[in-house]
Protein backbone atom coordinates (compact mmCIF):
# COMPACT_ATOMS: atom_id res chain seq x y z
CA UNK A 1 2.62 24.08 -9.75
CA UNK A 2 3.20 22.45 -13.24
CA UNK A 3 5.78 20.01 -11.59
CA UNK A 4 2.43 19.19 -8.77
CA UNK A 5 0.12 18.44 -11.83
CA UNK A 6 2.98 16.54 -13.70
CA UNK A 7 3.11 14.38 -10.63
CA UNK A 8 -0.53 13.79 -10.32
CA UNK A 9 -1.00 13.01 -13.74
CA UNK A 10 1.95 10.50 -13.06
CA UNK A 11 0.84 9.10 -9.86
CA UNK A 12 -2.86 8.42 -11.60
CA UNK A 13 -1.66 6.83 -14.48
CA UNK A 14 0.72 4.43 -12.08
CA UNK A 15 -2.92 3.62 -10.07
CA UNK A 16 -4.42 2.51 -13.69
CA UNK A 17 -1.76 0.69 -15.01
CA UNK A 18 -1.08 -1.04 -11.39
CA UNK A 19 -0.85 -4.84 -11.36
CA UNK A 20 -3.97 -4.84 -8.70
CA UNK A 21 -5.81 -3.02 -11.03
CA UNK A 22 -5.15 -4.54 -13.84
CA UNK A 23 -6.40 -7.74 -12.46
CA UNK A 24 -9.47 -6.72 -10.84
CA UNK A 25 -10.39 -4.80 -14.35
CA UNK A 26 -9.31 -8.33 -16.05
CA UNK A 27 -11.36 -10.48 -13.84
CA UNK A 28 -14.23 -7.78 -14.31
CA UNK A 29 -13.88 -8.86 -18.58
CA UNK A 30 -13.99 -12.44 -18.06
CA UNK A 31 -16.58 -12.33 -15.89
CA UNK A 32 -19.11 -10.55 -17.82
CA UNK A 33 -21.88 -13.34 -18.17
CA UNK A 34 -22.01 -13.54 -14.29
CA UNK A 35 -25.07 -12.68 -12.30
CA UNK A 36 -25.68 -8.90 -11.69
CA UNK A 37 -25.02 -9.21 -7.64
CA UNK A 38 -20.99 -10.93 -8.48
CA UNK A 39 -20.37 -8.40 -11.16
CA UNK A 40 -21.89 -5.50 -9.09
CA UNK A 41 -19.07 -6.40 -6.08
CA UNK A 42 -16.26 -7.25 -8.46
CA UNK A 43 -17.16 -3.70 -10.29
CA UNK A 44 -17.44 -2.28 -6.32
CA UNK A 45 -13.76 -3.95 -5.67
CA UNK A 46 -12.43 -2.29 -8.53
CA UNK A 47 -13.73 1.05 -8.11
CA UNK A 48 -12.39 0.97 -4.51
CA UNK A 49 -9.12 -0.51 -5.13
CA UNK A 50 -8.65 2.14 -7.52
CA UNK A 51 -9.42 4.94 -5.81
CA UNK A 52 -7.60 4.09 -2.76
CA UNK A 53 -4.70 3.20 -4.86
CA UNK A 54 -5.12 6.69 -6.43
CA UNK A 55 -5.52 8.81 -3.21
CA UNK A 56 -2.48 7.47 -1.78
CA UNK A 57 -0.13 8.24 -4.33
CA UNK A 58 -1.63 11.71 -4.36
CA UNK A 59 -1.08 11.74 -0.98
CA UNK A 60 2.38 10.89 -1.59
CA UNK A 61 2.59 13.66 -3.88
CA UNK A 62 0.98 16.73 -2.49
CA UNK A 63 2.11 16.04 1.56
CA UNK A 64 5.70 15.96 3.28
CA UNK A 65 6.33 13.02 5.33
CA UNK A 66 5.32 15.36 8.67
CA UNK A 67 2.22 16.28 7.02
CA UNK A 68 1.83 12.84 6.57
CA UNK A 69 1.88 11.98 9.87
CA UNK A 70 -0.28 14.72 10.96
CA UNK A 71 -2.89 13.51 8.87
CA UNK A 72 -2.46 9.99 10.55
CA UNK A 73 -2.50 11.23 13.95
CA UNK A 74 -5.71 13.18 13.02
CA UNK A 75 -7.46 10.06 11.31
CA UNK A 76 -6.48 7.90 14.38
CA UNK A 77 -7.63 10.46 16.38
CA UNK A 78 -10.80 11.01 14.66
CA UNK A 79 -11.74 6.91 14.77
CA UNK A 80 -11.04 7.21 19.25
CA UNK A 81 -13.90 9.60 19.27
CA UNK A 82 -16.01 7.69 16.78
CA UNK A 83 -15.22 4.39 19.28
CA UNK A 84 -15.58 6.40 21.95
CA UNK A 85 -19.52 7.71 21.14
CA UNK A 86 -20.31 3.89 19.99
């Protein structure tokens, strides 16, 4: 359990410090005098770029490659039916 929380505390640092994130918190610094609707997306861009980043490589931690794949197959699964009731 202290290994898992290791890892996550790991894997969330690497999501900070990632070169994608890095930029997109650069370009949010520069960009400071910018009207409120460009900063509000580039702010929304690196929120979600973040946290995507971050939930993968938690992902990567916590699941084995078959649960992995489970999860995919669910997900995929999950979007036919949404298609499906559209």
């Amino acid at each position: 359990m202290i290994a898992t929380a290791l890892a996550l505390q790991d894997t969330t640092k690497e999501a900070v410090h990632n070169e994608m994130t890095l930029a997109h918190a650069f370009e949010l610094c520069q960009n400071r005098d910018t009207d409120l609707e460009n900063f509000t997306r580039m702010l929304y861009e690196y929120s979600a770029s973040l946290a995507a980043l971050t939930t993968t490589l938690v992902i990567n931690v916590c699941l084995t490659d078959k649960e992995k794949s489970d999860l995919i197959e669910s997900i995929n699964e999950m979007e036919s039916m949404g298609k499906e009731i559209e």
